[in-house]
Protein backbone atom coordinates (compact mmCIF):
# COMPACT_ATOMS: atom_id res chain seq x y z
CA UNK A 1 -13.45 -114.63 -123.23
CA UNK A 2 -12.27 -117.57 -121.42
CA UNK A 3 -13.05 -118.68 -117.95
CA UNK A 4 -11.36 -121.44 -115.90
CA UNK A 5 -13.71 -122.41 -112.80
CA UNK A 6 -12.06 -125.11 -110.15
CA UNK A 7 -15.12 -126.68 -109.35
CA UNK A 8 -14.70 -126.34 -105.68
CA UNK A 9 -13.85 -123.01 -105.62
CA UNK A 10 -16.97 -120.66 -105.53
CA UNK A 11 -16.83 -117.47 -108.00
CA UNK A 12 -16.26 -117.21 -111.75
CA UNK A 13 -13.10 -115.11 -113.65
CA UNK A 14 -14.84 -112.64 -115.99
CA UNK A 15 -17.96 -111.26 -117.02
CA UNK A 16 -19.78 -112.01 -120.29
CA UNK A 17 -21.30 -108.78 -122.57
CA UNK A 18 -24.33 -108.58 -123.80
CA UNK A 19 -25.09 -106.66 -126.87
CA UNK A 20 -27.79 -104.35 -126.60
CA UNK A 21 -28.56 -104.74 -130.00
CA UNK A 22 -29.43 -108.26 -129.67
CA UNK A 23 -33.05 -108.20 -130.08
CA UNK A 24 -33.21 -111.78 -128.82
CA UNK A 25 -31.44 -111.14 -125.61
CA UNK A 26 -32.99 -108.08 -125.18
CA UNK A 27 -36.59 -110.45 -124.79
CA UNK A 28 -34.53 -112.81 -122.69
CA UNK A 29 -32.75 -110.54 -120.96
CA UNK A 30 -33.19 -107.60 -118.80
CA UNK A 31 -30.78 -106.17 -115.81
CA UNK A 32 -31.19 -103.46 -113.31
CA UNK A 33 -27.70 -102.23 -113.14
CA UNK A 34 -28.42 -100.13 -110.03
CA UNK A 35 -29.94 -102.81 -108.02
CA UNK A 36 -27.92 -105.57 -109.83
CA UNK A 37 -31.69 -106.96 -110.78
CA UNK A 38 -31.31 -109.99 -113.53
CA UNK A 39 -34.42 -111.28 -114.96
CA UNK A 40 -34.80 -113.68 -117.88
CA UNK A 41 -37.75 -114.23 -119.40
CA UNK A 42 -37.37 -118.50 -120.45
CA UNK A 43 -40.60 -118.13 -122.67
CA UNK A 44 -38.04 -117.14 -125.49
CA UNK A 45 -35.32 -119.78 -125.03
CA UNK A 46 -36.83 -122.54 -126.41
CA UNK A 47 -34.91 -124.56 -129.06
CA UNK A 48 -36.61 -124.62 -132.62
CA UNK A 49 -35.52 -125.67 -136.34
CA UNK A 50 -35.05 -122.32 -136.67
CA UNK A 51 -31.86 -122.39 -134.99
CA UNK A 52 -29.19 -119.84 -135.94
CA UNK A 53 -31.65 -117.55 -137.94
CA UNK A 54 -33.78 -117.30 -134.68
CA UNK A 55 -30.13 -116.39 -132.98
CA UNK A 56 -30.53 -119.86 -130.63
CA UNK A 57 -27.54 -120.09 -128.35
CA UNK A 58 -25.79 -123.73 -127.95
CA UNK A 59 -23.94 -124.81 -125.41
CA UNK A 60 -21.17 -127.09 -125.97
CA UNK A 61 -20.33 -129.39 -123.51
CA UNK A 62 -16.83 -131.37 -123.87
CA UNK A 63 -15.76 -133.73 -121.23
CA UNK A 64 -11.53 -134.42 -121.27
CA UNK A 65 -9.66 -136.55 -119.93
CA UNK A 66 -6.08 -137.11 -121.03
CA UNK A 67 -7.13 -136.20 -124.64
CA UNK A 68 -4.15 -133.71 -125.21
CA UNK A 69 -3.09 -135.96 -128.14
CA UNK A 70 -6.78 -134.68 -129.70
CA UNK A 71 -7.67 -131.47 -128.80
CA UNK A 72 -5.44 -130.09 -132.23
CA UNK A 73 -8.14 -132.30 -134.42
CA UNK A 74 -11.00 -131.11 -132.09
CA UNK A 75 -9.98 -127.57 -132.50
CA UNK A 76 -10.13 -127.85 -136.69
CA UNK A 77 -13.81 -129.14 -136.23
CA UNK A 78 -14.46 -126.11 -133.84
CA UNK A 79 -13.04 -123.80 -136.13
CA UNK A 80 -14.88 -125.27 -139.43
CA UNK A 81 -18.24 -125.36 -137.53
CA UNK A 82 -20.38 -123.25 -139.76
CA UNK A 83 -23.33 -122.57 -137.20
CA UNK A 84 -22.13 -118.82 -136.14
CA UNK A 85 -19.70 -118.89 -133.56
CA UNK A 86 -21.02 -115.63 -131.85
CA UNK A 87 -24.10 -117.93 -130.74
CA UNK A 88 -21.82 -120.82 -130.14
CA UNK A 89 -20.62 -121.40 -126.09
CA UNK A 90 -17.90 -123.94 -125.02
CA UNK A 91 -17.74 -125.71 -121.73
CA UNK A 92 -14.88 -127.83 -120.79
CA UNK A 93 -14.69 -130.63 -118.10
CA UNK A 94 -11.17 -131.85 -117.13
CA UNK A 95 -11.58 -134.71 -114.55
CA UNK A 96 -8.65 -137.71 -113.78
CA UNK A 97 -6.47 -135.91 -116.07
CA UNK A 98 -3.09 -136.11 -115.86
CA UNK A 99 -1.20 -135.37 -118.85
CA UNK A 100 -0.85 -132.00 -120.31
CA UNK A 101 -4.55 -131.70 -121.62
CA UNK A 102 -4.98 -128.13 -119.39
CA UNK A 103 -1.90 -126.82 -120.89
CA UNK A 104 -2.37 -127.28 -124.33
CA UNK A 105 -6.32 -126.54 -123.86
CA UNK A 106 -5.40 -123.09 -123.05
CA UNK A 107 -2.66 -122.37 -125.88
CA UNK A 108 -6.11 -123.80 -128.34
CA UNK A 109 -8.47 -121.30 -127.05
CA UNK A 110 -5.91 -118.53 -126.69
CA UNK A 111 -5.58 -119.19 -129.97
CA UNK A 112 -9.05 -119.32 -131.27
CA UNK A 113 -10.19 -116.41 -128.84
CA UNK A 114 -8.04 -114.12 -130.34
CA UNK A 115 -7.86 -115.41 -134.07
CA UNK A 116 -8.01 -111.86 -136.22
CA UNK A 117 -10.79 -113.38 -138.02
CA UNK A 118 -14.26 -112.25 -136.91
CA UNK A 119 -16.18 -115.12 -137.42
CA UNK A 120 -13.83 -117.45 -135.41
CA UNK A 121 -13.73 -116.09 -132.00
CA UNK A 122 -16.65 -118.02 -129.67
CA UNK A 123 -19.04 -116.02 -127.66
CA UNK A 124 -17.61 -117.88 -124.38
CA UNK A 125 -15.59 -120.59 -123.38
CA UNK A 126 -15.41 -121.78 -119.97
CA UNK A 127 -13.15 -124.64 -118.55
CA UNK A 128 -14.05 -126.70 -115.40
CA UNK A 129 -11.95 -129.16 -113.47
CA UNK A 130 -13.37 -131.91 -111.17
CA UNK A 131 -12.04 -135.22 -110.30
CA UNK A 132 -14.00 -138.14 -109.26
CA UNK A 133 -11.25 -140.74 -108.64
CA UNK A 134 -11.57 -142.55 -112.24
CA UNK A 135 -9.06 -145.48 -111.82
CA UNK A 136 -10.07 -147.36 -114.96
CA UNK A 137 -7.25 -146.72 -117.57
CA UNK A 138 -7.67 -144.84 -120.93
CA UNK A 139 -6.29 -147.15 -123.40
CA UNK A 140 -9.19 -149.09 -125.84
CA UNK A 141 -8.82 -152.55 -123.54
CA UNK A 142 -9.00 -150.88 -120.58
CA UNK A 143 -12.37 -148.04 -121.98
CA UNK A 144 -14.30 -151.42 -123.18
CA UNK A 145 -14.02 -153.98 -121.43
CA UNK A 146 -17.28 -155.33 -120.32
CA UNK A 147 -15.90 -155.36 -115.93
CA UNK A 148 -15.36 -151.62 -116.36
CA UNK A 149 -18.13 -150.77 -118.23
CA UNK A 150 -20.90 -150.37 -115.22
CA UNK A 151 -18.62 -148.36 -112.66
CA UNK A 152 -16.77 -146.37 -115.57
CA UNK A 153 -20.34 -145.10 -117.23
CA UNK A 154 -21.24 -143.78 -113.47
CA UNK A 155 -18.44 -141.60 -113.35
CA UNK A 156 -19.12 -140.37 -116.48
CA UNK A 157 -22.54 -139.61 -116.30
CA UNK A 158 -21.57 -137.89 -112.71
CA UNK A 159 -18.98 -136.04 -114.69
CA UNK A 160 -21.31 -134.89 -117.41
CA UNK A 161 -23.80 -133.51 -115.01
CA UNK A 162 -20.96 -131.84 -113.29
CA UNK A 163 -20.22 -130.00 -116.37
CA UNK A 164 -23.72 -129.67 -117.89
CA UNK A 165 -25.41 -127.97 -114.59
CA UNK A 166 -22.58 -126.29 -114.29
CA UNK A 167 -21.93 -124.52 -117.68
CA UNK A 168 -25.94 -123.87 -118.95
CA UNK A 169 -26.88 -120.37 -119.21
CA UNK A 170 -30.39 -118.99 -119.10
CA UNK A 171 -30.25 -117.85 -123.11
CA UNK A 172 -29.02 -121.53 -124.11
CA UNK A 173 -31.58 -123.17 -125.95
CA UNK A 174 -29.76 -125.66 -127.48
CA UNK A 175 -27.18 -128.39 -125.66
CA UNK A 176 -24.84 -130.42 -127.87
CA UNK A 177 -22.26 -132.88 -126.58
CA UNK A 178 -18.78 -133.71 -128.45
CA UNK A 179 -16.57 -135.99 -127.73
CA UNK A 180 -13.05 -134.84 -128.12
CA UNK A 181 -11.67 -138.62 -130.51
CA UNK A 182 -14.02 -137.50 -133.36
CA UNK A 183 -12.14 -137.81 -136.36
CA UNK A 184 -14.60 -136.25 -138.77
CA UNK A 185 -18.08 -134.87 -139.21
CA UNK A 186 -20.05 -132.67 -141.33
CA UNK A 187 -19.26 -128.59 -140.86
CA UNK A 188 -22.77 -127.96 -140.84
CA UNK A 189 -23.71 -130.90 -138.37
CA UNK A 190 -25.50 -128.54 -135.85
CA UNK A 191 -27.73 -126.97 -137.94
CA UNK A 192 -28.22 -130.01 -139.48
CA UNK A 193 -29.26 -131.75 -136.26
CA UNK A 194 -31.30 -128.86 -135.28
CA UNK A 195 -33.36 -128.81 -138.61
CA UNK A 196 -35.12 -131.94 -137.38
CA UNK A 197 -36.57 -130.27 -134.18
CA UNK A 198 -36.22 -133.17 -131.84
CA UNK A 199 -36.06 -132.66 -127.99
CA UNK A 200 -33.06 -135.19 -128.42
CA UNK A 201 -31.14 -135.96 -131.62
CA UNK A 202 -27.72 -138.16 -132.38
CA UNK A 203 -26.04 -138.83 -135.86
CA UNK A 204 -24.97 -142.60 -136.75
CA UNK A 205 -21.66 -143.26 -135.46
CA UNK A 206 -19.06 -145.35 -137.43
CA UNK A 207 -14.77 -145.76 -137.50
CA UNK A 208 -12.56 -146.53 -140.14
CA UNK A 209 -10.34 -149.55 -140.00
CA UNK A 210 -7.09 -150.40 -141.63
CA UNK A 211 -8.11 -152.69 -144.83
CA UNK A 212 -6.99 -155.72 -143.28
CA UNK A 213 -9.88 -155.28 -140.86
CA UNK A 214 -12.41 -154.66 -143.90
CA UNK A 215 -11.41 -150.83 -143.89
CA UNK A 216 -14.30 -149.45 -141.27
CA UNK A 217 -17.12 -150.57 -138.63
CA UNK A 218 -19.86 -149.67 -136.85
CA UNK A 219 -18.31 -148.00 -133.10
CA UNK A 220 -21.38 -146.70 -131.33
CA UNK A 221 -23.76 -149.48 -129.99
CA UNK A 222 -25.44 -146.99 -127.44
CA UNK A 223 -27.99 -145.89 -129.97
CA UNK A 224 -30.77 -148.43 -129.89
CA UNK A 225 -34.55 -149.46 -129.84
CA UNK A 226 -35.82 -151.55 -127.05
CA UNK A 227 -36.58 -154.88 -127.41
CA UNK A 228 -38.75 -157.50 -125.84
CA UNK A 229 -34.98 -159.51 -125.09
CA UNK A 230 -33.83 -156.90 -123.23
CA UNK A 231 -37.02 -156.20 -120.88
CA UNK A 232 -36.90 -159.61 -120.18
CA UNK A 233 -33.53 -159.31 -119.25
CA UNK A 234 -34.13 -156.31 -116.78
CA UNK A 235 -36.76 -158.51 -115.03
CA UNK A 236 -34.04 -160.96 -113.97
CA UNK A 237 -31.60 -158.60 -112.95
CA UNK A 238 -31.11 -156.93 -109.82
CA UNK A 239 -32.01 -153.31 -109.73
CA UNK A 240 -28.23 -151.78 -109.87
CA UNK A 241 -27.14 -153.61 -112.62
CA UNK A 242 -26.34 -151.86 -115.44
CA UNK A 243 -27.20 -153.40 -119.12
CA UNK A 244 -24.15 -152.39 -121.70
CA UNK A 245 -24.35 -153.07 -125.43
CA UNK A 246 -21.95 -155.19 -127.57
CA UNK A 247 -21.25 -157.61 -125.05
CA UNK A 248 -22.36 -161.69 -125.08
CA UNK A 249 -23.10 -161.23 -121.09
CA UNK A 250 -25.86 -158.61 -122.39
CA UNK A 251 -27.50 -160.63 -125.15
CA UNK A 252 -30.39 -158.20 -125.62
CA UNK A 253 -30.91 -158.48 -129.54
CA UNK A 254 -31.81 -154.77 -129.90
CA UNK A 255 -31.99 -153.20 -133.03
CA UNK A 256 -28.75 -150.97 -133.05
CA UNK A 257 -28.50 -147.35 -135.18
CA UNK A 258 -25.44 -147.92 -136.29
CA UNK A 259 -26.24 -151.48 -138.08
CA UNK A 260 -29.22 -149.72 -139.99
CA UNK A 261 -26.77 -147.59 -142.27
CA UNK A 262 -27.11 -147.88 -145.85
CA UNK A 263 -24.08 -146.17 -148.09
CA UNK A 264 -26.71 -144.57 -150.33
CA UNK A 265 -29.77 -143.73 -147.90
CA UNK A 266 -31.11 -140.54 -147.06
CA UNK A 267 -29.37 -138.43 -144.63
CA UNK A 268 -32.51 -136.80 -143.09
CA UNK A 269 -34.61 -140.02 -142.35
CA UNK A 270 -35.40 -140.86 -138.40
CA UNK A 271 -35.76 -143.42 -136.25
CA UNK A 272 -37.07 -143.38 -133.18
CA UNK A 273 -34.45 -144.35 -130.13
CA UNK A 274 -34.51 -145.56 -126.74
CA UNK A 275 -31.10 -145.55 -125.85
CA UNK A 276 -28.44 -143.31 -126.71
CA UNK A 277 -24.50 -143.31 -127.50
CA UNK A 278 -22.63 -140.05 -126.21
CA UNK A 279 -19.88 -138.94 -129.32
CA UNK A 280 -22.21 -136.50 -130.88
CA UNK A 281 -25.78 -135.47 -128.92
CA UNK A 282 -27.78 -132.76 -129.29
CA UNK A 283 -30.83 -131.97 -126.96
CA UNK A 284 -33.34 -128.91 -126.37
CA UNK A 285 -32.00 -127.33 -123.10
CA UNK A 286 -35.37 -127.23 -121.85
CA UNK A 287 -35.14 -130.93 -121.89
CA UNK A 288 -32.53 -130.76 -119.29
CA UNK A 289 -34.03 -128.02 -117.55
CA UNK A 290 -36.94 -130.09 -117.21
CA UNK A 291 -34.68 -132.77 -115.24
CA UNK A 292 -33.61 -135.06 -117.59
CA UNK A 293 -30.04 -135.82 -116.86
CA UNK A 294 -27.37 -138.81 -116.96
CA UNK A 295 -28.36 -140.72 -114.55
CA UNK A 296 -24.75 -141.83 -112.31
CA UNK A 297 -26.73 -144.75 -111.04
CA UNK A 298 -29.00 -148.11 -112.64
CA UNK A 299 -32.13 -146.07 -113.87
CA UNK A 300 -34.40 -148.28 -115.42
CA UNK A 301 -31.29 -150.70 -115.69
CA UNK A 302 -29.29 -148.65 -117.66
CA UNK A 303 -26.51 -145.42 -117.14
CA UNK A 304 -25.22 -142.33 -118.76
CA UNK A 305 -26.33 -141.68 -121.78
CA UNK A 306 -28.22 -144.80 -122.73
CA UNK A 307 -29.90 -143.94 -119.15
CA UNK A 308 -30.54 -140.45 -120.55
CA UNK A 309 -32.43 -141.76 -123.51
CA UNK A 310 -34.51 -144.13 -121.36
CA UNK A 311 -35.24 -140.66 -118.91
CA UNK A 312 -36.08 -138.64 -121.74
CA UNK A 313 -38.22 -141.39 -123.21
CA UNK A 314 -40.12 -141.93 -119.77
CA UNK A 315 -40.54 -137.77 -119.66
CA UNK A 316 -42.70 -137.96 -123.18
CA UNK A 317 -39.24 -136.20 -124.93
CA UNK A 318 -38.67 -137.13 -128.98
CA UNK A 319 -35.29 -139.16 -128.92
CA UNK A 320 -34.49 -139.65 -132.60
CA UNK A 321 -31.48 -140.70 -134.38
CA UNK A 322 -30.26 -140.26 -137.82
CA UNK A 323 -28.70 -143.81 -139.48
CA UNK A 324 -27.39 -142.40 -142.43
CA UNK A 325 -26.14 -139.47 -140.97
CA UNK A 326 -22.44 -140.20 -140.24
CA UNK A 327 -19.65 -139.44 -138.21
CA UNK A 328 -16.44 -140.97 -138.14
CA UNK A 329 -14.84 -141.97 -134.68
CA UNK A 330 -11.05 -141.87 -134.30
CA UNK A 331 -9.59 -145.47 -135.08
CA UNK A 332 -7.90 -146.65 -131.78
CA UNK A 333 -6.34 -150.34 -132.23
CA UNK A 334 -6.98 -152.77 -129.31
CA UNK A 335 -4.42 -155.21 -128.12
CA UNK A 336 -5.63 -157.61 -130.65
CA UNK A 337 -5.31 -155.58 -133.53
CA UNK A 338 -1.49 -154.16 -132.49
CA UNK A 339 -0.56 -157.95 -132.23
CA UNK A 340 -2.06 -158.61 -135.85
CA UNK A 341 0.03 -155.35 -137.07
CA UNK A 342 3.51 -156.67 -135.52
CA UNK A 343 2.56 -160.14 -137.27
CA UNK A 344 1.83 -158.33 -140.39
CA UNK A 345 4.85 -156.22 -140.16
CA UNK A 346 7.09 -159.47 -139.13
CA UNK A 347 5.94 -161.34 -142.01
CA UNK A 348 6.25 -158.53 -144.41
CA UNK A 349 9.92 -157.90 -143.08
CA UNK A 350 10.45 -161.88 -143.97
CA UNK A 351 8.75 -161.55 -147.34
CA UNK A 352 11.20 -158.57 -148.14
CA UNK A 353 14.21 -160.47 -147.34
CA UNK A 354 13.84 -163.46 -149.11
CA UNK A 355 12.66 -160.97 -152.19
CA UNK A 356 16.04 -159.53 -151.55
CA UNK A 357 18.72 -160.81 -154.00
């Protein structure tokens, strides 16, 4: 079943089924068709490592904007996800957008909806659309450069509530955010993140480069542990500024996830986190039932999700990460690197004539 919702229109297309024979939902669940009574019981959807063979429901929450160029590779990682899909929800936030991202969002989930193969179809998938007048450009130059990194992580973390409060049902125990420019990660990553029964959980986050560039890198900075630089740092600044990672304005020497990958080390070892990057989280929904969301504003001197790990830290919450637990990032190349590739391409165009005879 799909659903599209215009988030200022009030009312929802569809109706989701419950089976009866869902001994789960039946504890969850109960409904007084002929007074149109609902009650859910919340005692019974709390997230565990248990996951799938407890039949915990995820919700998967995927902000887009102009991303139609990725939603084909998104959809292969949706359809390979080997947690079962009948647990499995999608939510989908289109904000700014304005390529052909709706369009060809549809034709995917037609697509996967009504693949003949029983274990493909989702339980639900639901699209939203809100705008919040983004004006900071998509390109890599334009995503990370340090001017638009304050205002631009507001109106993401505004979106991601939009699309979080919006989309979580009372049998979701689990939440997991995705970003759509993932170019791999493991089938099995959700159960794998669940196994370790943290409120909050993220994998290590790294991209591949061309060879020239030493062939990959760390990409997410957001996962980190605090450090005495950086509280020091907050002390000086003014209460709405917003601390970013990765940038010399910021020096705040924390200890990063990504940088604490070894080739060889053990998938399943933790560390603990204070701050959190946003391509691949997973969290308890009671966690965000409980109030912990992505702060749109300077909490604690920080926003979005890197606010949300500082929130969930200052509610008591586990927020662990996993640094040799990988996923790969799409490679996009900045304005530096597409000048070094038309050098590199010049100079190999010279090389080949003067080889010519």
């Amino acid at each position: 079943m799909i659903l599209v919702v215009a988030a200022l229109v009030c009312g929802i297309i569809g109706y989701n089924h419950y089976k009866s024979s869902d001994l789960y939902v039946e504890k969850l669940f109960q409904r007084d068709a002929e007074y149109n009574i609902e009650y859910y019981d919340l005692n019974h959807a709390q997230g565990t490592d248990r996951g799938h063979e407890a039949n915990e429901r995820v919700l998967i929450c995927i902000p887009l904007r102009d991303a139609s160029s990725h939603i084909p590779i998104l959809f292969q990682h949706l359809r390979n996800l080997s947690y079962p899909h009948t647990l499995l929800d999608l939510a989908f936030l289109l904000s700014d957008t304005k390529d052909k991202t709706l369009d060809v969002l549809l034709k995917s989930l037609e697509e996967l909806q009504s693949d003949p193969d029983v274990k493909m179809p989702y339980r639900r998938a639901e699209i939203f659309q809100r705008d919040f007048g983004q004006i900071i450009g998509q390109g890599f130059s334009d995503r990370h450069g340090f001017a638009a990194q304050g205002p631009r992580r507001k109106v993401m973390a505004r979106a991601r509530n939009w699309l979080m409060y919006s989309a979580l049902k009372p049998d979701h125990s689990w939440v997991y955010w995705r970003d759509a420019d993932i170019e791999t990660s493991p089938a099995s990553i959700l159960e794998d993140l669940i196994a370790h029964n943290s409120d909050v959980i993220v994998p290590n986050v790294w991209r591949p480069l061309p060879e020239w560039l030493g062939g990959e890198q760390p990409y997410d900075l957001n996962s980190w542990q605090e450090s005495d630089m950086a509280r020091d740092l907050a002390k000086q600044l003014d209460e709405d500024a917003v601390i970013v990672e990765g940038y010399a304005e910021y020096a705040t020497w924390r200890p990063h996830l990504a940088y604490s990958r070894e080739k060889d080390g053990n998938p399943h070892d933790e560390v603990e986190l204070d701050g959190i990057g946003g391509v691949s989280i997973v969290a308890k929904a009671s966690v965000v039932r409980s109030g912990a969301n992505f702060p749109g504003f300077a909490f604690l001197n920080h926003a979005e999700t890197e606010g949300f790990g500082k929130m969930c830290r200052a509610m008591k919450y586990s927020v662990k990460g996993l640094p040799h637990y990988v996923v790969w990032h799409m490679y996009e190349p900045s304005e530096d690197d597409l000048q070094k590739m038309k050098e590199i391409e010049e100079h190999n165009k010279e090389s080949g004539e003067k080889a010519a005879p």
